[in-house]
Protein backbone atom coordinates (compact mmCIF):
# COMPACT_ATOMS: atom_id res chain seq x y z
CA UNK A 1 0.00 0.00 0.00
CA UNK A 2 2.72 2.09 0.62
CA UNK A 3 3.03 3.04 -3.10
CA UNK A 4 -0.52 3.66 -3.83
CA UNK A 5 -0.51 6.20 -1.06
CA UNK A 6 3.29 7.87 -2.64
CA UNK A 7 0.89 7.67 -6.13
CA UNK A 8 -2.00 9.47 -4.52
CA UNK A 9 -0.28 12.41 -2.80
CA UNK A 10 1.99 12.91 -5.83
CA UNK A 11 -1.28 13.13 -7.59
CA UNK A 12 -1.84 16.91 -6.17
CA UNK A 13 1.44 18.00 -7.41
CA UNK A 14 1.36 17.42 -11.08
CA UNK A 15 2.58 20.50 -13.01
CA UNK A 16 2.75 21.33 -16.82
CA UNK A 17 6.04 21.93 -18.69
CA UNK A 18 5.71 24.13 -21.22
CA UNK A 19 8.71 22.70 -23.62
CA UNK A 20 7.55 22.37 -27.19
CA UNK A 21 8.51 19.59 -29.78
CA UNK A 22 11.01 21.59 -32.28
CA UNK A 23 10.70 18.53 -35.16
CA UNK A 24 7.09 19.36 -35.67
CA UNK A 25 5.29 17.49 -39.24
CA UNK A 26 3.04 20.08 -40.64
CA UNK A 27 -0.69 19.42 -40.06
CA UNK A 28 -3.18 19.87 -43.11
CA UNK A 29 -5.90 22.07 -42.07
CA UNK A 30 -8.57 19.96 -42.18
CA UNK A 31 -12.39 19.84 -40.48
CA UNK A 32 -11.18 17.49 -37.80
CA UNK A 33 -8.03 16.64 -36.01
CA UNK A 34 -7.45 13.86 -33.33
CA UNK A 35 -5.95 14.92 -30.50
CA UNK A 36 -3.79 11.96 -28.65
CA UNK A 37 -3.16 12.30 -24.77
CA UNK A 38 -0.11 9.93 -24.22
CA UNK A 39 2.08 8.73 -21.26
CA UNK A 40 5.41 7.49 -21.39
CA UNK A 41 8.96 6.86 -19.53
CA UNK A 42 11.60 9.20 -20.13
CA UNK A 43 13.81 7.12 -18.09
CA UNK A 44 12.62 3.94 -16.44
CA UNK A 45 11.67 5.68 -12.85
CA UNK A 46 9.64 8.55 -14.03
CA UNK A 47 7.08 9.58 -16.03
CA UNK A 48 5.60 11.93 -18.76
CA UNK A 49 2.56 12.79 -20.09
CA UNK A 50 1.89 14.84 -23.90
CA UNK A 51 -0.54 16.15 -25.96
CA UNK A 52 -0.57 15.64 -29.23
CA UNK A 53 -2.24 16.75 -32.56
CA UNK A 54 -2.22 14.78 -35.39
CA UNK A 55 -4.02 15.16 -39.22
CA UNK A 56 -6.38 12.27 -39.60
CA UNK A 57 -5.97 12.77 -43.26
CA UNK A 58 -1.94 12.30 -42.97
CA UNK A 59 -1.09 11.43 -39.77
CA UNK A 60 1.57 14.33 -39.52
CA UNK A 61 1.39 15.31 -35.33
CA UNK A 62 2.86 18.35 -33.38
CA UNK A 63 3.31 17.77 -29.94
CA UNK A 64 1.89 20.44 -28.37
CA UNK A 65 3.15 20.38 -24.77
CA UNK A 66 4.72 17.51 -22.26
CA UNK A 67 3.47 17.58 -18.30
CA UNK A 68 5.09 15.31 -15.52
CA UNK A 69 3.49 12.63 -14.25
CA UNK A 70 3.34 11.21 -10.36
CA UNK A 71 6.25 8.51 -10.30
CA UNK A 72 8.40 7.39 -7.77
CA UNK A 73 11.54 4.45 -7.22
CA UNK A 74 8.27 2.38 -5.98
CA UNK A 75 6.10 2.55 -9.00
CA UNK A 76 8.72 3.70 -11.61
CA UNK A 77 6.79 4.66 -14.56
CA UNK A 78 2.89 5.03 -14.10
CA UNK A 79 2.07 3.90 -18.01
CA UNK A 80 1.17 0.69 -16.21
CA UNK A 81 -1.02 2.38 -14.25
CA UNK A 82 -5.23 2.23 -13.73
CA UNK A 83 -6.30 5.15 -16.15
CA UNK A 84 -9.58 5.88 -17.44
CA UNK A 85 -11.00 8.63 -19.92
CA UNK A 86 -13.45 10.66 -21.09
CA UNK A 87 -12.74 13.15 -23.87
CA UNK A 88 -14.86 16.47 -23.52
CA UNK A 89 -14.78 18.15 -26.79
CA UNK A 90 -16.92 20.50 -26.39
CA UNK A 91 -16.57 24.21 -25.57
CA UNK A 92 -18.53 26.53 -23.11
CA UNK A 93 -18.23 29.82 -22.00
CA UNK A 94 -17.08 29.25 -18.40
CA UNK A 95 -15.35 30.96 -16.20
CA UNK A 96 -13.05 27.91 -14.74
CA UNK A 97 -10.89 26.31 -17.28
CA UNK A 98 -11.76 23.44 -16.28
CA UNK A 99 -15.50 23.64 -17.22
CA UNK A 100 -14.86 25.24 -20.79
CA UNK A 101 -13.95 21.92 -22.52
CA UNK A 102 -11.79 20.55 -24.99
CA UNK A 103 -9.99 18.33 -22.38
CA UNK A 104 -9.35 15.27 -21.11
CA UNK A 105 -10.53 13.94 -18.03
CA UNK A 106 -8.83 10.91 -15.90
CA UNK A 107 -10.08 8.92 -13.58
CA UNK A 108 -7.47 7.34 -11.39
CA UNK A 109 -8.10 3.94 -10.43
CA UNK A 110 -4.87 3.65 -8.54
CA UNK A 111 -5.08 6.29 -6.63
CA UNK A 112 -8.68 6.17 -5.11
CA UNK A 113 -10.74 8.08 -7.93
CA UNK A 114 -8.17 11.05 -8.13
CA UNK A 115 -9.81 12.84 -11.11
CA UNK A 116 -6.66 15.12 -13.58
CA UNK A 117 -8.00 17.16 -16.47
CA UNK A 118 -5.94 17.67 -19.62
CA UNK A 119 -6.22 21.07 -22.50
CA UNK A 120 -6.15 19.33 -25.02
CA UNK A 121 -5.09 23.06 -27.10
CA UNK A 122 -2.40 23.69 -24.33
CA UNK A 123 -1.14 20.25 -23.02
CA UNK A 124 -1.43 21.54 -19.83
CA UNK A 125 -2.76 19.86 -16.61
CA UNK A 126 -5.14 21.85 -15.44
CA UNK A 127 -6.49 20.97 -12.59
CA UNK A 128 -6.22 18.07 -10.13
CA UNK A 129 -8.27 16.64 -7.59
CA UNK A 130 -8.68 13.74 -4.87
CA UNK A 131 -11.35 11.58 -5.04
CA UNK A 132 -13.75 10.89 -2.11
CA UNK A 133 -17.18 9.28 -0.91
CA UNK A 134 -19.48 11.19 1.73
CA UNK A 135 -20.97 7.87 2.84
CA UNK A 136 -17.49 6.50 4.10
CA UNK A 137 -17.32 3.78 1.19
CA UNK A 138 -14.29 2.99 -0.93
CA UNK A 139 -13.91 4.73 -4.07
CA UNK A 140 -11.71 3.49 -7.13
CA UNK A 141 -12.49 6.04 -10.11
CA UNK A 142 -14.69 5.31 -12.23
CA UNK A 143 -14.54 3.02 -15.25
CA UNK A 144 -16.96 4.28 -17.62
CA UNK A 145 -18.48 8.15 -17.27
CA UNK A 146 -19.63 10.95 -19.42
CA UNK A 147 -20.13 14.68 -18.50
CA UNK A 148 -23.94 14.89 -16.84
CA UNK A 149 -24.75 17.97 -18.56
CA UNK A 150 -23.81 21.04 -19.92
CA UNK A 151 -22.76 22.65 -17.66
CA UNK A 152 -19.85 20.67 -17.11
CA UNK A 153 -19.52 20.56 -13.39
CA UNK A 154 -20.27 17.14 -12.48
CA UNK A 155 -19.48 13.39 -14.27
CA UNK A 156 -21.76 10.69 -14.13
CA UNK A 157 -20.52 7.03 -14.01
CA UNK A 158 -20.10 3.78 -12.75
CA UNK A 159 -17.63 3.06 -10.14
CA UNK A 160 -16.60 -0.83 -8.30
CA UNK A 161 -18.72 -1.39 -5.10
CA UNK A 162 -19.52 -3.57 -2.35
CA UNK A 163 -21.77 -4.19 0.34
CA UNK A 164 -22.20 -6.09 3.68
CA UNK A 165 -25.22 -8.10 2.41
CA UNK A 166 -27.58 -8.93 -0.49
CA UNK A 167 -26.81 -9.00 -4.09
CA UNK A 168 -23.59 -6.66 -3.44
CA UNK A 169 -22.15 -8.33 -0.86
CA UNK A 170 -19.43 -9.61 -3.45
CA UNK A 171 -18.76 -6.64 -5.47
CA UNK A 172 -20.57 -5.32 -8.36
CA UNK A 173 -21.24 -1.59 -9.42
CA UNK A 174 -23.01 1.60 -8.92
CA UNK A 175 -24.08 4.91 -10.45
CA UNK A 176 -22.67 8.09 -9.06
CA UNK A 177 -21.93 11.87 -9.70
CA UNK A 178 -18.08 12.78 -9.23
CA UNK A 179 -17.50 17.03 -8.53
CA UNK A 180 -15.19 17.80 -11.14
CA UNK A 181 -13.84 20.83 -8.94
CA UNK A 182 -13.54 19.11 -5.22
CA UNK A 183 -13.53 15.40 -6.89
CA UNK A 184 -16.71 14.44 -4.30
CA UNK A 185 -18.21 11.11 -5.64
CA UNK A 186 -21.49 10.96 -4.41
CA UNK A 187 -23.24 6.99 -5.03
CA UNK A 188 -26.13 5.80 -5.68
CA UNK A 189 -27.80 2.45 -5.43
CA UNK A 190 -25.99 -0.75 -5.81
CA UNK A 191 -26.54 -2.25 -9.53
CA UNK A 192 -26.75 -5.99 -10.14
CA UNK A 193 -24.10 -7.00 -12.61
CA UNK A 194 -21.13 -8.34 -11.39
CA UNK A 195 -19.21 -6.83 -14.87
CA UNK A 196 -19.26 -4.15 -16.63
CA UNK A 197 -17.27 -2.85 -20.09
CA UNK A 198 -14.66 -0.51 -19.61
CA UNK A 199 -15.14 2.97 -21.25
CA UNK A 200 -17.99 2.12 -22.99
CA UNK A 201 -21.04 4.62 -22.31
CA UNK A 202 -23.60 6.50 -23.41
CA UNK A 203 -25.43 9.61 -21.22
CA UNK A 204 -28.94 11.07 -22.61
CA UNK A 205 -28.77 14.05 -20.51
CA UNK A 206 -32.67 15.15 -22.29
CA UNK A 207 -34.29 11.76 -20.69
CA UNK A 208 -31.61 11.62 -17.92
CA UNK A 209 -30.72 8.33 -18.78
CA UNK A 210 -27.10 6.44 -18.81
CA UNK A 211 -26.51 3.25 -21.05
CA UNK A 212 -24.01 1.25 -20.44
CA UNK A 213 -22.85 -2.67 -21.10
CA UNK A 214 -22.82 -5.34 -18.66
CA UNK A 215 -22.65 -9.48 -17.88
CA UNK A 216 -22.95 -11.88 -14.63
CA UNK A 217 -26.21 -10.22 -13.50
CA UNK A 218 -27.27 -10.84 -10.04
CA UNK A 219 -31.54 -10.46 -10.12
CA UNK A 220 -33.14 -11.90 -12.74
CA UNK A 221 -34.50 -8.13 -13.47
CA UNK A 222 -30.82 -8.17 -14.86
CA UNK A 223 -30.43 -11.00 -17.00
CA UNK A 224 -30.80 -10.42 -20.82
CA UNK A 225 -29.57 -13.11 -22.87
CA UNK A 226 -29.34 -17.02 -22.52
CA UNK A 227 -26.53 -17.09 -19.72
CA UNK A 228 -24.43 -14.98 -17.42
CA UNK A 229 -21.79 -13.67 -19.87
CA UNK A 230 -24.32 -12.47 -22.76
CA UNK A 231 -23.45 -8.25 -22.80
CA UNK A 232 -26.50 -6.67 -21.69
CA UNK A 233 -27.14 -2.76 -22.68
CA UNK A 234 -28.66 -1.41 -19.49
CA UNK A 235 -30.45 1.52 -18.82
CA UNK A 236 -30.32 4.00 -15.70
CA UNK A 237 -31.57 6.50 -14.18
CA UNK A 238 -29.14 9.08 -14.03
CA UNK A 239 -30.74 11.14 -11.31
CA UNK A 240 -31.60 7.97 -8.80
CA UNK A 241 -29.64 5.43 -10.03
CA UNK A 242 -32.62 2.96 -10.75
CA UNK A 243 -32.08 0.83 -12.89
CA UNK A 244 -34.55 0.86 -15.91
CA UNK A 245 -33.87 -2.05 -18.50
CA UNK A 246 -31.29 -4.75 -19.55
CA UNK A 247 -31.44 -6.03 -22.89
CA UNK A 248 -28.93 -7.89 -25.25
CA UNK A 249 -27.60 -5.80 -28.17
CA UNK A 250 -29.14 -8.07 -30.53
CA UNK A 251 -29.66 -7.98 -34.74
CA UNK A 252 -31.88 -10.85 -35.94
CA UNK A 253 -31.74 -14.30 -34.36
CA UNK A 254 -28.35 -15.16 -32.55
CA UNK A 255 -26.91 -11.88 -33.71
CA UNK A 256 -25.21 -10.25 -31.20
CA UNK A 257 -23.22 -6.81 -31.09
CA UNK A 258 -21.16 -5.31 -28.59
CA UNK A 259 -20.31 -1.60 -28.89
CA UNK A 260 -16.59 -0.44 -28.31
CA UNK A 261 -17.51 3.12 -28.35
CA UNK A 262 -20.61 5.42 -28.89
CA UNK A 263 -20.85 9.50 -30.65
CA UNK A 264 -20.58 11.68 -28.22
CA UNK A 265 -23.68 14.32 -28.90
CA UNK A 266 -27.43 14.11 -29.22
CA UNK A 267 -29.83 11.25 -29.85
CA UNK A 268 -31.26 11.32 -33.25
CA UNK A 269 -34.95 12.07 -34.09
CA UNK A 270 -35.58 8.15 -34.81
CA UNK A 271 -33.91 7.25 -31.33
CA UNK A 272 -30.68 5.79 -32.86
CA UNK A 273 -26.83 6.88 -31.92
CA UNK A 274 -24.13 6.26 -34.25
CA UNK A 275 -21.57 3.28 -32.66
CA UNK A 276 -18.40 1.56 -33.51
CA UNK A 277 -18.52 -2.39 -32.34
CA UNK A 278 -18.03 -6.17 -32.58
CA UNK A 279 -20.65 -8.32 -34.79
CA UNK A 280 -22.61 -8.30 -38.29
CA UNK A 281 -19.89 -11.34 -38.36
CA UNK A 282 -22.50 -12.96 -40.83
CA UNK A 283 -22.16 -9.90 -43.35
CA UNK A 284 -18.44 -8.74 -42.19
CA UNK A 285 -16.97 -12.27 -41.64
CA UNK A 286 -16.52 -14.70 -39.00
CA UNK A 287 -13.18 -13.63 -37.15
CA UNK A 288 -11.77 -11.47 -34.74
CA UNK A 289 -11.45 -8.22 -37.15
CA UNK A 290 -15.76 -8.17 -37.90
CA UNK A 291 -16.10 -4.60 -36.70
CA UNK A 292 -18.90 -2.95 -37.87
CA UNK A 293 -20.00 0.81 -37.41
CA UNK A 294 -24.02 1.08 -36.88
CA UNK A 295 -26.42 3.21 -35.16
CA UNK A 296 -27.85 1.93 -31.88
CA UNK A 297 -31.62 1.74 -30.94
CA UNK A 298 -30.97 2.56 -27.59
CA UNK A 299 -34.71 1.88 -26.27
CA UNK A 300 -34.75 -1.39 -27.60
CA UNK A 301 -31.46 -2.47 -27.70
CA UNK A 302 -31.23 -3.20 -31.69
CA UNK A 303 -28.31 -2.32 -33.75
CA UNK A 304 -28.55 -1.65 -37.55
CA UNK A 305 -25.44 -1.96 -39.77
CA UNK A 306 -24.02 0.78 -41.45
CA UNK A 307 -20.80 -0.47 -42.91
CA UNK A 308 -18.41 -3.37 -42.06
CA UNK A 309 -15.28 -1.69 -41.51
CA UNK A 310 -12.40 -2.45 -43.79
CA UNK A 311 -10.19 -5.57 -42.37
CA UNK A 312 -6.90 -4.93 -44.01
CA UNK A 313 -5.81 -3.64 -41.28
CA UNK A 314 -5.66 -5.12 -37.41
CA UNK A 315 -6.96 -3.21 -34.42
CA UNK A 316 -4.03 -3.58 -31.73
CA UNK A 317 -5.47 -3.55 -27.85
CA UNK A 318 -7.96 -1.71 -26.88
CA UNK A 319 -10.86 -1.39 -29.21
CA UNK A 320 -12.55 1.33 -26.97
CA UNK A 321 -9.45 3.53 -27.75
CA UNK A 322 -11.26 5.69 -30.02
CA UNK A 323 -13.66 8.70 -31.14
CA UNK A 324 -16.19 9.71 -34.19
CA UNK A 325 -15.30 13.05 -35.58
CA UNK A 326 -17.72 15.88 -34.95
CA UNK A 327 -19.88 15.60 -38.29
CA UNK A 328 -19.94 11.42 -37.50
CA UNK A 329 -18.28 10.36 -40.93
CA UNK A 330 -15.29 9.93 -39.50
CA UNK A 331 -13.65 7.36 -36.84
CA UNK A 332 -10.13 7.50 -35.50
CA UNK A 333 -8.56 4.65 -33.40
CA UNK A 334 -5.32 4.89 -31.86
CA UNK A 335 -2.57 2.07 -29.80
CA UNK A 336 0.64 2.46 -28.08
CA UNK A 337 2.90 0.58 -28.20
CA UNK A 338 1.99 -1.43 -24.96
CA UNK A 339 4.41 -4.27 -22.63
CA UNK A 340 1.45 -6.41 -24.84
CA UNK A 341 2.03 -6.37 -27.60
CA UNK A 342 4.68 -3.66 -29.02
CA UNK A 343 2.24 -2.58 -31.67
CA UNK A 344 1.15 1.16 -32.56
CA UNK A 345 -1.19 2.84 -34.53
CA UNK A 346 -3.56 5.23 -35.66
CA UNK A 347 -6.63 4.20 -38.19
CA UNK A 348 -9.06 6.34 -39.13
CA UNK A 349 -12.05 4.94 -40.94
CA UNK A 350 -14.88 6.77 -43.21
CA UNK A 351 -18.53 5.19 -41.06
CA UNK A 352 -20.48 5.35 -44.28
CA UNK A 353 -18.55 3.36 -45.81
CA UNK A 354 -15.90 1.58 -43.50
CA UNK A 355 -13.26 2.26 -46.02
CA UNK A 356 -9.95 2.57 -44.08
CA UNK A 357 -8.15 6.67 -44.71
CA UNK A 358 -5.34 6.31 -42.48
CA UNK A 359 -3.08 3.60 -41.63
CA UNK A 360 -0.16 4.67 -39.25
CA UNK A 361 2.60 3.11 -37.43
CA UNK A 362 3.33 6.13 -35.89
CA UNK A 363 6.88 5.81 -36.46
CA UNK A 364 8.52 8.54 -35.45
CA UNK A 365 6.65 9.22 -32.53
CA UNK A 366 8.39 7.78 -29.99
CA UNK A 367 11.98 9.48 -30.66
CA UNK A 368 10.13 12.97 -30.64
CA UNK A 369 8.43 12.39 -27.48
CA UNK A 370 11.66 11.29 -25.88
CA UNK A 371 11.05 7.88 -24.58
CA UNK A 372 13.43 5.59 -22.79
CA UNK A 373 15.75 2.90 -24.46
CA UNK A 374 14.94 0.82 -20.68
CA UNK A 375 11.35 1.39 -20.96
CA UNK A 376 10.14 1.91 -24.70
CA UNK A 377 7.04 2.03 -24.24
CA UNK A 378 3.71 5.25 -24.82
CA UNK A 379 0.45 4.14 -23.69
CA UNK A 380 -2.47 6.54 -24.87
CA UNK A 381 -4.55 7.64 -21.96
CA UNK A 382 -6.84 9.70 -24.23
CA UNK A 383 -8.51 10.57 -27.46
CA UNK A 384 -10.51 13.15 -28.94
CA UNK A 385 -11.43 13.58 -32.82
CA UNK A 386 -12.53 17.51 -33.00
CA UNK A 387 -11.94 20.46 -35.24
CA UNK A 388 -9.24 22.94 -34.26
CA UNK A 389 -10.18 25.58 -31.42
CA UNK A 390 -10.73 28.34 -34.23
CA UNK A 391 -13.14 25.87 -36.85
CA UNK A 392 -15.02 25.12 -33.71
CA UNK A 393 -15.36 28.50 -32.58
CA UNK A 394 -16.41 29.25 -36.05
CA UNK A 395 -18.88 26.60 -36.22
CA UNK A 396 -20.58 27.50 -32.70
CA UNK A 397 -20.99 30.91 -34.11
CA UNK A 398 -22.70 30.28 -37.57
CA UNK A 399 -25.16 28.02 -35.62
């Protein structure tokens, strides 16, 4: 424990350094750019974080700034670390940086739901908070969340709990609203799945209602599918935590589909948001490459196939890793190159079509960030897929 606790206070002093990449590729100005938070290891006991901009038309990247990270001789480098995102890439007119968007928000599973928030135009950390429960429980972060509203104040998500008796009594999950400013989680009732996916979420602030994908229920109001591991889309109320629905993700007979990662934005007018995922393997092929990009009946749980996406190229690790552009016709995915595997990447995909833009190693990205010969590894902790701060300003004021 004695680490976790060095990790945890070293959490409150995380500072930006403002040193800028000098062997910057030039960027085509384009509608939308994705913008890569990454960790690495300048030397094998300590730790860096960037930002980085790269065109998802070329893959050319500037790094735009490079923040330390909380390391130590006990942890070494924290790419290993419990990390979990949220990109918020939209812009408001607040008065606290950290409410005006266009960041990054991490939720710290090793150190007790510490939450960090990254500018994603500055690569600057800009504000930093400990995590904590009024009701005395244990808090670990949170391991899928969204903003609640527009205001920008407050995440909801799910976070790992326990109780002393009932269905809880050996861990499963619950809904709860995390301060962004003071980092207060406040929880709500226990949920009964045992499992939930990662970073996978969906909040309807207009019905107040958070979706999000689960297995091993524990009340048959729960189940969905024909045993404990079929992935359920469940419903909650976001305001009480009630849980509303659990349904398979299901096309047809036997046709399941499990979304990797939703569009950030609205519902449509016919109910439907636009999602990248697993399945269709009838129409896209029966292997471990059948992704598929469709839009998502949320209400009912049914998935309709837009486009297989192209399979000449492998996704590498996480599949979550990744975000629509703002107009939805594009999807970028990105990979560091993990302990795992050693792979990297960047893909970006066209969703009408699934035709595969951009396919990059991402080469030269690891000398310009600086990363350590004893530890060669970047992990990306974060990904957004938005225009530049001026298009977006632009757009915002034309609407």
């Amino acid at each position: 424990m004695c680490g976790g606790a060095s990790h945890r206070s070293q959490l409150t002093r995380i500072r930006s350094r403002a040193v800028i990449d000098t062997s910057k590729s030039m960027l085509t100005d384009v509608l939308n750019q994705v913008y890569l938070t990454v960790a690495y290891c300048p030397t094998a006991f300590s730790g860096e974080g960037a930002t980085v901009m790269l065109s998802d038309t070329t893959g050319g990247f500037n790094i735009t700034n490079r923040f330390n990270l909380p390391s130590d001789d006990t942890i070494g480098c924290p790419i290993q670390q419990d990390v979990t995102f949220i990109a918020d890439a939209h812009t408001r007119p607040a008065r606290r940086a950290g409410l005006r968007g266009r960041t990054v928000h991490w939720s710290w599973g090793d150190a007790w739901g510490a939450l960090s928030l990254i500018d994603l135009d500055e690569g600057k950390v800009i504000h930093s908070t400990k995590g904590s429960t009024p009701d005395g429980s244990i808090f670990d972060g949170l391991t899928s969340f969204a903003v609640y509203d527009d205001s920008g104040k407050t995440n909801v998500g799910l976070s790992p709990h326990v109780t002393e008796d009932g269905f809880c009594n050996n861990g499963c999950f619950r809904l709860g609203h995390q301060d962004v400013m003071s980092g207060v989680f406040h929880g709500l009732p226990a949920l009964p799945f045992k499992a939930t996916q990662t970073s996978v979420a969906f909040h309807d602030p207009q019905l107040g209602i958070f979706y999000a994908q689960g297995s091993y229920p524990l009340t048959p109001a729960a189940h969905c599918g024909a045993d404990e591991t079929s992935q359920c889309l469940f419903a909650i109320n976001s305001t009480t935590g009630e849980l509303l629905s659990s349904k398979a993700l299901r096309h047809g007979v036997g046709g399941d589909f499990q979304v990797y990662r939703y569009m950030d934005g609205p519902v449509a007018a016919d109910g439907t948001v636009l999602a990248w995922g697993f399945g269709f393997q009838g129409t896209c092929g029966h292997n471990l490459d059948s992704s598929a990009f469709a839009r998502v009946h949320l209400a009912t749980a049914t998935p309709t196939r837009i486009a297989c996406a192209d399979q000449s190229a492998t996704v590498h690790m996480k599949p979550e890793m990744g975000a629509f552009s703002s107009d939805g016709t594009r999807f970028a995915f990105a990979a560091g190159d993990s302990v795992e595997t050693g792979l990297r990447q960047l893909l970006v995909y066209e969703t009408a079509t699934g035709k595969l833009l951009l396919n990059s190693d991402l080469k030269t990205l690891p000398k310009a960030l600086g990363v350590s010969s004893d530890a060669p590894f970047f992990a990306i902790w974060g990904l957004a897929h938005m225009p530049p701060p001026s298009q977006q300003a632009s757009t915002a004021a034309s609407m």
